[in-house]
Each structure stands twice: as structure tokens, then as C-alpha cells.
N, C-alpha and C. Protein backbone atom coordinates (compact mmCIF):
# COMPACT_ATOMS: atom_id res chain seq x y z
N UNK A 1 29.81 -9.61 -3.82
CA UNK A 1 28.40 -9.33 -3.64
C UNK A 1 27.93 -8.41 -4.77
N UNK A 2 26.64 -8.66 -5.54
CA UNK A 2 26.07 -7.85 -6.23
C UNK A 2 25.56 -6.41 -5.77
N UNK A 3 26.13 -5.71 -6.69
CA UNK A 3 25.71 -4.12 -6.04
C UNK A 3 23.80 -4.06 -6.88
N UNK A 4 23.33 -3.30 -6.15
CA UNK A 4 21.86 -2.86 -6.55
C UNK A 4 21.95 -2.45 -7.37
N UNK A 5 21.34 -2.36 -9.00
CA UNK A 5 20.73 -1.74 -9.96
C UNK A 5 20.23 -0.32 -9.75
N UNK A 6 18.96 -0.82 -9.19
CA UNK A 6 18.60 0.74 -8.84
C UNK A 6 17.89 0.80 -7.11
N UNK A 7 18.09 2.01 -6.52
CA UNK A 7 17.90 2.04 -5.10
C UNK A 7 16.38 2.20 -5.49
N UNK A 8 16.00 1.93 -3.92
CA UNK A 8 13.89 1.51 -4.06
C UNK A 8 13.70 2.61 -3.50
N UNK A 9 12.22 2.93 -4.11
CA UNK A 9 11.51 3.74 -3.82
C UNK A 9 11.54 3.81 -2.08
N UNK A 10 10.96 4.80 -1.31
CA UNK A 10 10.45 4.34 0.02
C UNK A 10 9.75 3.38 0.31
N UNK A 11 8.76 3.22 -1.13
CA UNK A 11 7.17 2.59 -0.80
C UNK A 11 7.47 1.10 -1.16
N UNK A 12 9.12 0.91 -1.86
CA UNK A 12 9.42 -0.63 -2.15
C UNK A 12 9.47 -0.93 -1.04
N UNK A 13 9.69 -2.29 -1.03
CA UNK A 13 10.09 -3.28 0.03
C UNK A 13 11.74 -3.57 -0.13
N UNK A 14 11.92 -4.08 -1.78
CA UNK A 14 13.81 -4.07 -1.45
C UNK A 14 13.78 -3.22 -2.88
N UNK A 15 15.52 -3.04 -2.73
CA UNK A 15 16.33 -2.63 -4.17
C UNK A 15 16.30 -3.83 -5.28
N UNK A 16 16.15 -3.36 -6.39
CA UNK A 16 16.51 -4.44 -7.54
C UNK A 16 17.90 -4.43 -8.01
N UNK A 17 18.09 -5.66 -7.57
CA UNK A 17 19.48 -6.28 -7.66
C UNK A 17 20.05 -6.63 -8.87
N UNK A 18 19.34 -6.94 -9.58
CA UNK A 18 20.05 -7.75 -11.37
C UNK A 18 19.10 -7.01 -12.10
N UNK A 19 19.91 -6.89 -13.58
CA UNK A 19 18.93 -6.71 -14.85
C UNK A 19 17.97 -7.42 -14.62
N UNK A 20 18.14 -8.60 -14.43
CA UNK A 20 16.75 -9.51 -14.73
C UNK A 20 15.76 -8.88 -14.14
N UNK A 21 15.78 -8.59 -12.91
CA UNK A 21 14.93 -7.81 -12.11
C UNK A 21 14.06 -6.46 -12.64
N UNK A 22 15.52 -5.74 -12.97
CA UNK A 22 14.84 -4.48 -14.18
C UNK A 22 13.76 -5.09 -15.03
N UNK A 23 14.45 -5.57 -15.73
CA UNK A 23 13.68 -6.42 -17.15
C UNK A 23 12.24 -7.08 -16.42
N UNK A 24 12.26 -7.85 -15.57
CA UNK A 24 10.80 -7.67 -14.93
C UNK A 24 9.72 -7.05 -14.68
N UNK A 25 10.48 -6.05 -14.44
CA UNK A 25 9.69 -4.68 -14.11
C UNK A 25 9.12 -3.90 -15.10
N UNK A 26 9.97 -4.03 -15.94
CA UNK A 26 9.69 -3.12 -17.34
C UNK A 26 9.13 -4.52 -18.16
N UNK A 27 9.50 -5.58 -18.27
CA UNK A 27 8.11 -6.45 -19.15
C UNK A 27 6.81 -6.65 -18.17
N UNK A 28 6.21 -6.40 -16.84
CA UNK A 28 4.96 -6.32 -16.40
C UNK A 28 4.16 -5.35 -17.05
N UNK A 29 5.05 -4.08 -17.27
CA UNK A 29 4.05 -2.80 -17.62
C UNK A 29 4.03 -3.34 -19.39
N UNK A 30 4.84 -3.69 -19.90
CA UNK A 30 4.65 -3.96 -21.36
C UNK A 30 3.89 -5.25 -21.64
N UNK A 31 3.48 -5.77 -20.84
CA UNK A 31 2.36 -7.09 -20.90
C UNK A 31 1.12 -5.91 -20.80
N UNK A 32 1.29 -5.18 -19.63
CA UNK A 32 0.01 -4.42 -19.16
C UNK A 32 -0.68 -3.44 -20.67
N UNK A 33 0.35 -3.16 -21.46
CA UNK A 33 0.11 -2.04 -22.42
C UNK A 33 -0.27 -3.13 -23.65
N UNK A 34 0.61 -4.27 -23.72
CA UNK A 34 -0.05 -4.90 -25.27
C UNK A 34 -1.48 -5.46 -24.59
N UNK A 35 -1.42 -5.66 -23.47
CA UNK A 35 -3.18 -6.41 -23.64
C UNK A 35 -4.23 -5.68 -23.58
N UNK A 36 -3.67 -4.30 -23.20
CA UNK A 36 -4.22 -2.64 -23.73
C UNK A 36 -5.27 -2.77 -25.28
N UNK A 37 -3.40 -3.13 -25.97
CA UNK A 37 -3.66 -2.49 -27.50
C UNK A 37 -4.45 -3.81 -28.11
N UNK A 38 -4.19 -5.02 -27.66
CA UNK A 38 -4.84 -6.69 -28.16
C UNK A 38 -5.92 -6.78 -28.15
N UNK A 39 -7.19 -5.75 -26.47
CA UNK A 39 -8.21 -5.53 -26.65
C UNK A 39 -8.91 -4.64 -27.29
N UNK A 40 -7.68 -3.41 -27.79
CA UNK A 40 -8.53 -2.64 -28.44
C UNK A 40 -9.17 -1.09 -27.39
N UNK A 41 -8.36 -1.18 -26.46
CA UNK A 41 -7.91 -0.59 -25.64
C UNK A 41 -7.02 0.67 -25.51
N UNK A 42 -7.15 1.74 -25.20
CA UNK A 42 -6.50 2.80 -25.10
C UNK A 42 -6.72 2.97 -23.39
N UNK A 43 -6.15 1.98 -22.97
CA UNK A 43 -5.81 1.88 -21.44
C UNK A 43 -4.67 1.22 -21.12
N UNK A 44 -3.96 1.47 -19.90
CA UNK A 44 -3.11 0.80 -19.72
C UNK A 44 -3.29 0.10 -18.66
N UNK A 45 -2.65 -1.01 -18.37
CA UNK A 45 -3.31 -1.82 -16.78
C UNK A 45 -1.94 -1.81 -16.15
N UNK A 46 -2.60 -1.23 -14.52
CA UNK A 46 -0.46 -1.07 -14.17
C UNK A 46 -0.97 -1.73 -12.60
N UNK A 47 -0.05 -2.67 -12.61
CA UNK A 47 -0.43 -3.58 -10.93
C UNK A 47 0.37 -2.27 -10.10
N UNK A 48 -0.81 -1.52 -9.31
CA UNK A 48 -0.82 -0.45 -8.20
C UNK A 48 -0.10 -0.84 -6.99
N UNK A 49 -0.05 -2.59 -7.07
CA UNK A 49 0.42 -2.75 -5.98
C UNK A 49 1.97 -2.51 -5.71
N UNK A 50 2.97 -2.61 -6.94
CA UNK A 50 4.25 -2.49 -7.38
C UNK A 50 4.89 -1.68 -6.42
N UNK A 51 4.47 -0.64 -6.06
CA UNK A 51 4.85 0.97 -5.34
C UNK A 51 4.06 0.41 -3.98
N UNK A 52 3.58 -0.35 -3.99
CA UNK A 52 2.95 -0.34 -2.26
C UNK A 52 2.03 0.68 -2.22
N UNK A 53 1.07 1.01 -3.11
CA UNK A 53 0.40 1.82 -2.51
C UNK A 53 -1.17 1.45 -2.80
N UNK A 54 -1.49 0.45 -3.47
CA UNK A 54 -2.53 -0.39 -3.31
C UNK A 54 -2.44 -1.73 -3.12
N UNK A 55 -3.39 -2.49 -2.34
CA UNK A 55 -3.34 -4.05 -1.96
C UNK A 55 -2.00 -4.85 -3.43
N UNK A 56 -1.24 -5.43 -3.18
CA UNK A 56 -0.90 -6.65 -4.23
C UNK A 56 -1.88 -7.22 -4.95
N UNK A 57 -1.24 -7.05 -6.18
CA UNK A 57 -2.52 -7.38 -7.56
C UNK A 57 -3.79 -6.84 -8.15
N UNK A 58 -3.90 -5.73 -7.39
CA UNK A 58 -5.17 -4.76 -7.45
C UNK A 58 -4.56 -3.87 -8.62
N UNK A 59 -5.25 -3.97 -10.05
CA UNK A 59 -4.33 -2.95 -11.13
C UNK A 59 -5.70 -2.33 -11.16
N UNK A 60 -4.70 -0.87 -12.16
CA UNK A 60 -5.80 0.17 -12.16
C UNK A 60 -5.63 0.43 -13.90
N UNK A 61 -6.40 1.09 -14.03
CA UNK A 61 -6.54 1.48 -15.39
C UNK A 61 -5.90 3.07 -15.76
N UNK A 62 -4.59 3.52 -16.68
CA UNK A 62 -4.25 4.40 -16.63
C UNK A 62 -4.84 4.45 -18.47
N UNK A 63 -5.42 5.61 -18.67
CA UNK A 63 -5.85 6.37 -20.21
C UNK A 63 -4.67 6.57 -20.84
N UNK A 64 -4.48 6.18 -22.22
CA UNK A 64 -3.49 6.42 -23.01
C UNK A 64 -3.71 7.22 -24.21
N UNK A 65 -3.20 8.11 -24.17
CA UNK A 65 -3.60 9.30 -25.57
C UNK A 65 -3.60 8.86 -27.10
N UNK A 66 -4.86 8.83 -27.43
CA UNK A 66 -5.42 8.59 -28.62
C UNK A 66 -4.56 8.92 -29.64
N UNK A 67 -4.57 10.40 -29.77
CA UNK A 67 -3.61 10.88 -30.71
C UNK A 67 -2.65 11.69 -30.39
N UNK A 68 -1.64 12.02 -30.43
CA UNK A 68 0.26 13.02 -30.15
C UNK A 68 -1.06 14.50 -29.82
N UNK A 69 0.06 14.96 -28.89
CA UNK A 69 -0.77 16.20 -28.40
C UNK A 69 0.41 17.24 -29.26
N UNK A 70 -0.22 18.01 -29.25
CA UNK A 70 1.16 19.44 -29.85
C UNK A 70 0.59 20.65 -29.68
N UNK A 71 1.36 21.17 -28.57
CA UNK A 71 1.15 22.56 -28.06
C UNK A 71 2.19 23.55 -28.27
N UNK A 72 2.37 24.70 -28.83
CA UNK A 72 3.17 25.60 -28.71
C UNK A 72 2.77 26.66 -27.42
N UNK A 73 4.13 26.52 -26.73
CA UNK A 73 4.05 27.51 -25.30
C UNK A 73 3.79 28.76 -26.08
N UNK A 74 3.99 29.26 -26.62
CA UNK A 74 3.83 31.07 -26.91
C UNK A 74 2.13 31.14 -27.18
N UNK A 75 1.59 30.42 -27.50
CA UNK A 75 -0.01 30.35 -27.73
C UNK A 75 -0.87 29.77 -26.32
N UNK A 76 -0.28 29.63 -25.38
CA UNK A 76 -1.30 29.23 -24.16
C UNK A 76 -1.06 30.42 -23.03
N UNK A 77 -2.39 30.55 -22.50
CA UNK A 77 -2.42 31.68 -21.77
C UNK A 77 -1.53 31.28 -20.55
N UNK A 78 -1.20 33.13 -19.91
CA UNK A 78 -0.23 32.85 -18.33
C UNK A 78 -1.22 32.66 -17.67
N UNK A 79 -1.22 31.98 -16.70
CA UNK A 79 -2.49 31.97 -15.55
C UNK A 79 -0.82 32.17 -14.31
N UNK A 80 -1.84 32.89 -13.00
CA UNK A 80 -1.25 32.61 -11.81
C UNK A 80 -0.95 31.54 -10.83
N UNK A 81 0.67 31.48 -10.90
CA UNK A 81 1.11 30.31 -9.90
C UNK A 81 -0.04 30.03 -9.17
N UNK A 82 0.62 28.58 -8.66
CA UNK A 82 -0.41 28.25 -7.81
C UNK A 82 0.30 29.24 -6.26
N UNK A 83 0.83 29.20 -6.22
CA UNK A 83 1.08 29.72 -4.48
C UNK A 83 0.82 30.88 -4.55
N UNK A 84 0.09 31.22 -3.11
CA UNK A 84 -0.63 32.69 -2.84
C UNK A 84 0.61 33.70 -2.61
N UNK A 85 0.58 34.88 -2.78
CA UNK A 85 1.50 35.86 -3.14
C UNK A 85 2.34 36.04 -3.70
N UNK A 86 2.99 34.93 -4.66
CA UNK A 86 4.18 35.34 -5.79
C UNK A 86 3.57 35.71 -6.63
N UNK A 87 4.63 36.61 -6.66
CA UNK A 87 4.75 37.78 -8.21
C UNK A 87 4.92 36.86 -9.71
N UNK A 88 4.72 36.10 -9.99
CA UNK A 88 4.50 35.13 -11.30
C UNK A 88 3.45 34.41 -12.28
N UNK A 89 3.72 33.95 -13.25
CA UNK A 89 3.08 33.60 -13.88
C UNK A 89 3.63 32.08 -14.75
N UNK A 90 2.66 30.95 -14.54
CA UNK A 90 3.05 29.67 -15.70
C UNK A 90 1.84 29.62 -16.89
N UNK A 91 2.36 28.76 -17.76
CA UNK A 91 1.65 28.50 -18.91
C UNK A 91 1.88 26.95 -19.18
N UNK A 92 0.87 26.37 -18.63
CA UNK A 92 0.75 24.97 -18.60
C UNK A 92 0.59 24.16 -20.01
N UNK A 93 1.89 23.34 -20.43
CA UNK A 93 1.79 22.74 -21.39
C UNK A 93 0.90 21.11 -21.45
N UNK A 94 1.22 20.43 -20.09
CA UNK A 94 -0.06 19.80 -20.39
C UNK A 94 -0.26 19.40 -18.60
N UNK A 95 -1.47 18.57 -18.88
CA UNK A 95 -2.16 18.73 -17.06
C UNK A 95 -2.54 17.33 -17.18
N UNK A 96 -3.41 17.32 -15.67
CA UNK A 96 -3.31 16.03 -15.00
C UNK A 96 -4.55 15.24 -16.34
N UNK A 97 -3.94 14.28 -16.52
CA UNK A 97 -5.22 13.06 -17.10
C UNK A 97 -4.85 13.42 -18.49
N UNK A 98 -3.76 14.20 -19.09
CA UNK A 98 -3.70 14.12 -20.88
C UNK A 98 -2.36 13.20 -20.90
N UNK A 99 -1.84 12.94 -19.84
CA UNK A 99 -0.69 12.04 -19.97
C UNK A 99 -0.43 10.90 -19.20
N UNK A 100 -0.65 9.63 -19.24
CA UNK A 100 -0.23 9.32 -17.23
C UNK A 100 0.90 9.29 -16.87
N UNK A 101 0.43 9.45 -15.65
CA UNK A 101 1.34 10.22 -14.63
C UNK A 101 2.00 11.15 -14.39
N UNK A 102 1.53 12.33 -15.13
CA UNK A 102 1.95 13.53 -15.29
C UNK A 102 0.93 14.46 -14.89
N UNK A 103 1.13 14.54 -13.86
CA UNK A 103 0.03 15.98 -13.15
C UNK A 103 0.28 17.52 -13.79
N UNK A 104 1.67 17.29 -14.30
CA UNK A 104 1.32 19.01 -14.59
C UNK A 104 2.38 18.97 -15.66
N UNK A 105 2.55 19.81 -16.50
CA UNK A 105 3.85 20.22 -17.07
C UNK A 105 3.88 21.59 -17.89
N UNK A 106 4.96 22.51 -17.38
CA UNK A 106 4.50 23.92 -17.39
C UNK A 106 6.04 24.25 -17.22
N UNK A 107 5.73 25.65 -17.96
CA UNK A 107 6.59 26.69 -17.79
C UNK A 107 6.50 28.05 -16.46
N UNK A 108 7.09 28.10 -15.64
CA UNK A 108 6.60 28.95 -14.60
C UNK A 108 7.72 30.63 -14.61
N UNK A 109 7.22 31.43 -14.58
CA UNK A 109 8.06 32.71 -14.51
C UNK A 109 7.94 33.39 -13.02
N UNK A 110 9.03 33.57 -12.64
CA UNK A 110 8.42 34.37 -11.32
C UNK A 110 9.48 35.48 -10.78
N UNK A 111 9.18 36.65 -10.22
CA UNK A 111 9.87 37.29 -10.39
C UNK A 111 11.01 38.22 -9.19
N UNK A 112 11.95 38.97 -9.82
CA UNK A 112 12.78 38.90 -9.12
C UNK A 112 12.66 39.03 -7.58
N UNK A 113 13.48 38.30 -6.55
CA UNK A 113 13.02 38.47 -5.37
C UNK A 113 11.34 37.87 -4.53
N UNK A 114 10.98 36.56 -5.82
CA UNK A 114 10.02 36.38 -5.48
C UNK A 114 10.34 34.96 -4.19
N UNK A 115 9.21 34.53 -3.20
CA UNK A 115 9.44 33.57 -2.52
C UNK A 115 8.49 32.73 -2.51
N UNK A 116 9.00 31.40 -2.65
CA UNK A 116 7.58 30.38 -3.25
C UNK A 116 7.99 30.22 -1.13
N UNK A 117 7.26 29.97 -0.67
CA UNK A 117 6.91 29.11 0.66
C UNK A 117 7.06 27.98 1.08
N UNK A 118 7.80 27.36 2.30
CA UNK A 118 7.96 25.99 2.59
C UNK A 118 6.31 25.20 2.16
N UNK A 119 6.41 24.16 1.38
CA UNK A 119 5.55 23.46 1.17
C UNK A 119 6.25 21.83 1.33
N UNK A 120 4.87 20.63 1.19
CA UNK A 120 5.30 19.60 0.75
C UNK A 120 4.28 18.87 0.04
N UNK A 121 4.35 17.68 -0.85
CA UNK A 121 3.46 17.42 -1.98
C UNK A 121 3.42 15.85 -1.37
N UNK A 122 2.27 15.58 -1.14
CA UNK A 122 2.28 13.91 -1.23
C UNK A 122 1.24 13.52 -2.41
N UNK A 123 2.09 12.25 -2.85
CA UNK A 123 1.38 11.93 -3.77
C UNK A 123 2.33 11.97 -5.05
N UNK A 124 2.78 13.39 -5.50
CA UNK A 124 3.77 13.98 -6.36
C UNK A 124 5.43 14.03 -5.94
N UNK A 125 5.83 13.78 -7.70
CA UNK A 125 7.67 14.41 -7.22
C UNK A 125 7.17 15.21 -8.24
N UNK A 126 8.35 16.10 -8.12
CA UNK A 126 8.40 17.78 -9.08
C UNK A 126 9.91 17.36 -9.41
N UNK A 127 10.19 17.89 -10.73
CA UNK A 127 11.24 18.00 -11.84
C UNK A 127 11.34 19.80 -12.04
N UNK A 128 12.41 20.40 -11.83
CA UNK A 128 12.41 21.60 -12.21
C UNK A 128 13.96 21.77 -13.20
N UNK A 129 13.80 22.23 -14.33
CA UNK A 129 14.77 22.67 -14.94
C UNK A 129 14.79 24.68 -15.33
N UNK A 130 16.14 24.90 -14.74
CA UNK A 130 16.29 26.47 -14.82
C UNK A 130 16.80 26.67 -15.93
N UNK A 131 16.11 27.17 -16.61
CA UNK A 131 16.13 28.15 -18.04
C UNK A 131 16.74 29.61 -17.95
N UNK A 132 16.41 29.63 -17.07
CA UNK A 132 16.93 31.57 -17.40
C UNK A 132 16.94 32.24 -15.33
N UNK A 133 17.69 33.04 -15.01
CA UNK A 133 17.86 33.35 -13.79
C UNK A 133 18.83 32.43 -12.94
N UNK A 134 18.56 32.68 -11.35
CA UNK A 134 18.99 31.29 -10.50
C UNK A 134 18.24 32.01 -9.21
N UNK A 135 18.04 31.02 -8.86
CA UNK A 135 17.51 30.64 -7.21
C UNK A 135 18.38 29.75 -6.02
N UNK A 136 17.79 29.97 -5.09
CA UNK A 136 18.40 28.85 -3.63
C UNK A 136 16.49 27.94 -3.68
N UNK A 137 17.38 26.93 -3.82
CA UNK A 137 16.06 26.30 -3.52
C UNK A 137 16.56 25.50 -2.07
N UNK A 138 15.39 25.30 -1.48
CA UNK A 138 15.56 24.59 -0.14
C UNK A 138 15.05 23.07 0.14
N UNK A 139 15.65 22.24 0.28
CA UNK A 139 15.38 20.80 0.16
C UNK A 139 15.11 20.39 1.64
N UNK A 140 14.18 19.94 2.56
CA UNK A 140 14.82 19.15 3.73
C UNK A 140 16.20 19.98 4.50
N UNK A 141 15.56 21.30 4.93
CA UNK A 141 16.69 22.39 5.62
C UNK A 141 17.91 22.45 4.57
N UNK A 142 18.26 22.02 3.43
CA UNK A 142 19.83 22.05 3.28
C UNK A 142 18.90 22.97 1.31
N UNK A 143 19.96 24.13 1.56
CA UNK A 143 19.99 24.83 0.69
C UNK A 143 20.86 24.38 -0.67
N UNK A 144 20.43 24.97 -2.19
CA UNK A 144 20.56 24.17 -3.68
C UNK A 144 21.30 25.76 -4.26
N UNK A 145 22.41 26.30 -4.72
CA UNK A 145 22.23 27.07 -5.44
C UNK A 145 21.51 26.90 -6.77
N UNK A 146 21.07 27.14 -7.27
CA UNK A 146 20.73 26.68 -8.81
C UNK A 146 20.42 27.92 -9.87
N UNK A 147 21.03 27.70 -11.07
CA UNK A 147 20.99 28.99 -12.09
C UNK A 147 20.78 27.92 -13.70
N UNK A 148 20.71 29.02 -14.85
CA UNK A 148 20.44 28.34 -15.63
C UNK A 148 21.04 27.26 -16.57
N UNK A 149 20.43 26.15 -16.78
CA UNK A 149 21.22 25.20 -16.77
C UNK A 149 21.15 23.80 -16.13
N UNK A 150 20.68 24.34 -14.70
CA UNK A 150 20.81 23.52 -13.61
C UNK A 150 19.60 22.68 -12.94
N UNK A 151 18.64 21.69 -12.61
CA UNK A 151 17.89 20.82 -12.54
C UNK A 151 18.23 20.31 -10.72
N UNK A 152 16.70 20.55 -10.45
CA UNK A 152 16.96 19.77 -9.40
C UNK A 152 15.38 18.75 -9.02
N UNK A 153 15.27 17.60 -8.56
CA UNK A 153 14.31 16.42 -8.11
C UNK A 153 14.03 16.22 -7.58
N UNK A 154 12.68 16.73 -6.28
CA UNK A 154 12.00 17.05 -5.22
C UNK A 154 11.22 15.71 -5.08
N UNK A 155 11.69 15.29 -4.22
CA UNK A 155 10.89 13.48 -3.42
C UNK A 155 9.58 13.70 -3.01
N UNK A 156 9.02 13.13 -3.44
CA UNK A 156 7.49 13.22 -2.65
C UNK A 156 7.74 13.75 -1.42
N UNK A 157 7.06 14.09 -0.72
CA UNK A 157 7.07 14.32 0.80
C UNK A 157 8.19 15.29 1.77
N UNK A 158 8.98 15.76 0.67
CA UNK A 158 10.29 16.31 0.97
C UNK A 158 9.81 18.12 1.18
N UNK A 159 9.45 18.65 2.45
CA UNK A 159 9.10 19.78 2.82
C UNK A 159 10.43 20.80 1.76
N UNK A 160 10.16 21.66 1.02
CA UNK A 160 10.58 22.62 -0.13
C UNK A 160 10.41 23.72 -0.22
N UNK A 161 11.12 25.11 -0.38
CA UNK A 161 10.71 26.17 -1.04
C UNK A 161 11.99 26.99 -1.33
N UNK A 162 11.29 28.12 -1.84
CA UNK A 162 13.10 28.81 -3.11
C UNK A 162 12.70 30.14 -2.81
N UNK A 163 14.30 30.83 -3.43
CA UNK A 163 14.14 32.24 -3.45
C UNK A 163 14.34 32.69 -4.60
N UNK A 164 13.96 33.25 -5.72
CA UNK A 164 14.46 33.84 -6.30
C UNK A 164 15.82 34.97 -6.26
N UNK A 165 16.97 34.22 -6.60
CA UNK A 165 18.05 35.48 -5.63
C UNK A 165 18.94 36.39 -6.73
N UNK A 166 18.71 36.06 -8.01
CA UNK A 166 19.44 36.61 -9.38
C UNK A 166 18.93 38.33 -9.17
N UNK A 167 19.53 38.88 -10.09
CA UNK A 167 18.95 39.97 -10.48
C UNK A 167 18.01 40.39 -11.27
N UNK A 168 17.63 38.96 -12.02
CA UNK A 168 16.49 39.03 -13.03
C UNK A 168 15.61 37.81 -12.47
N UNK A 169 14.63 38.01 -13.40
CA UNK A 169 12.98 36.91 -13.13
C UNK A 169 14.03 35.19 -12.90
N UNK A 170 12.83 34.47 -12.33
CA UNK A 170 13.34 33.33 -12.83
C UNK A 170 12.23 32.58 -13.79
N UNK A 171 13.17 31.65 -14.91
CA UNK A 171 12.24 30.86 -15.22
C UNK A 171 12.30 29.70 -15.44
N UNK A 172 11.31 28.52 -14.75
CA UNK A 172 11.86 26.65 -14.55
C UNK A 172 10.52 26.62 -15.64
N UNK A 173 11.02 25.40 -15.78
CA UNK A 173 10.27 24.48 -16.65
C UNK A 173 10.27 23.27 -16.14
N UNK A 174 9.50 22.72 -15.63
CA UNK A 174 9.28 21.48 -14.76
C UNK A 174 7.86 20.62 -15.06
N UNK A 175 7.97 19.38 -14.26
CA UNK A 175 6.65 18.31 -14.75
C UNK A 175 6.51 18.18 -13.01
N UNK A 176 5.23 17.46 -13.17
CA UNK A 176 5.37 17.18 -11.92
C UNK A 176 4.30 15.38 -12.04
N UNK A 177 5.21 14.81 -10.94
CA UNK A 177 4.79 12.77 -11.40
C UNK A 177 3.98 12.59 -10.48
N UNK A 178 2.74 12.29 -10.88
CA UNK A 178 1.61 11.72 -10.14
C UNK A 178 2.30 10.36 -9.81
N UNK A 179 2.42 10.01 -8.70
CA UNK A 179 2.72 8.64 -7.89
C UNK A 179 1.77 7.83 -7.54
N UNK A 180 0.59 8.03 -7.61
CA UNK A 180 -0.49 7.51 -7.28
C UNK A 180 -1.03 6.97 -8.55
């Protein structure tokens, strides 16, 4: 029996079983992008329905960046986390609509002994990579040590939150994937 390629989303219906299948998947969106660039287009057309989360065959139009963005982190201001009462600060390298599908992407500092709060994100997964410090992050009740170095990949819908537990600040660098 053929083993699965890659396991499905929730929002699939099955796993993709063969390359060919891959290769399907990845030549729809590359039909979607040359008839982008053929019209003259700095759009991309992505069938919404793929993920189950709009009708079958209903595509949407995702914006494709004109020209390479280039930001140096040491030149963008700290603004305050989003969550109410941590002691921290990020500096957002780029935000929702300069990339698709990238709602956020930022450097976050926060500090020692700080506590982000059980939350959960629909819509979004979050990517966090630890740069400097370590934390317990909390997944779905089951606790992550994590220090620097170390990366962990928060599922849509997956109730989350961390402690800062080092003796120094922590600091992730993470994106976060618009799914929608």
C-alpha cells in the first residue's frame, strides 16, 4: 500500500497520496500565477476552494509585490505586543497584505517572567523561532520546553500560551499564515 505524501490539512477531505498529486497541487497555483503575469497582472488567482474554505471553484485574488521589500529590523520602531499586560516589545518586519499569506512577521521581545495568556487564533498558524532565552510554551494542555535554537508550529485553532522561564528576556522571531 502507498504511504501518504503529505498528511491533510483538517479542512482537506483526503491525504495526497503520490507525487503526482503534489505536482497537481503545486501546478494549479503555477497556472494561477502565469495567467497573473500573461495578463499583466500582479495578482495571483488561488481556487479558495482547495482548503475547503470557500464553495469549489470560487478563486480569489491574492496581490503580488511589485517590487522586493527590504527592511532592516534595527530601523523599525518597538511597538507593544499585542497581548494586554506583557512586559514586551515587537518590531514588525512585514504585515498583513505586503505578502500573501502572511499576516504578520516580526521580531517579539518579552521579558523575563513574562506570561503571554491561553489564547487561540482562527484563521492563522504562528511559526515561532527562539533566538535568545527559553520558555514553556503550552500547546493543547501538553507543555514545549523551548530555548534558543528551538522552533515550534501552532495549528490554527490550537488553544496556546508560554512562560517566559530563563533568567533573561525572551526573544522569537516568528510569521504568522493567514489561512484564509
Amino acid at each position: 500500500m502507498e504511504q501518504p505524501l503529505l498528511a491533510p490539512h483538517p479542512a482537506c477531505q483526503k491525504p495526497l497520496s503520490s507525487a503526482a498529486a503534489a505536482l497537481r497541487l503545486l501546478g494549479a497555483a503555477a497556472v494561477g500565477l502565469l495567467l497573473g503575469l500573461l495578463l499583466g497582472s500582479s495578482e495571483l488567482l488561488v481556487d479558495s476552494g482547495a482548503r475547503g474554505r470557500a464553495p469549489q471553484g470560487r478563486a480569489r485574488a491574492v496581490h503580488l509585490p511589485a517590487a522586493p521589500i527590504v527592511r532592516a529590523l534595527s530601523t523599525l520602531p518597538a511597538v507593544a505586543v499585542s497581548h494586554k499586560g506583557v512586559a514586551g516589545s515587537k518590531r514588525v518586519l512585514l504585515k498583513r497584505g505586503e505578502v500573501p499569506h502572511i499576516a504578520q512577521f516580526a521580531q517579539s521581545t518579552l521579558g523575563r517572567g513574562a506570561v503571554v495568556e491561553r489564547h487561540r487564533h482562527t484563521g492563522l498558524m504562528e511559526v515561532y523561532f527562539v533566538e535568545g532565552g527559553s520558555a514553556a510554551f503550552t500547546l493543547g494542555g501538553k507543555a514545549h520546553a523551548l530555548e534558543a535554537g528551538h522552533m515550534i508550529a501552532i495549528p490554527e485553532g490550537t488553544e496556546h500560551w508560554l512562560n517566559v522561564t530563563g533568567p533573561s528576556e525572551l526573544r522569537l522571531t516568528y510569521f504568522m499564515i493567514d489561512l484564509n
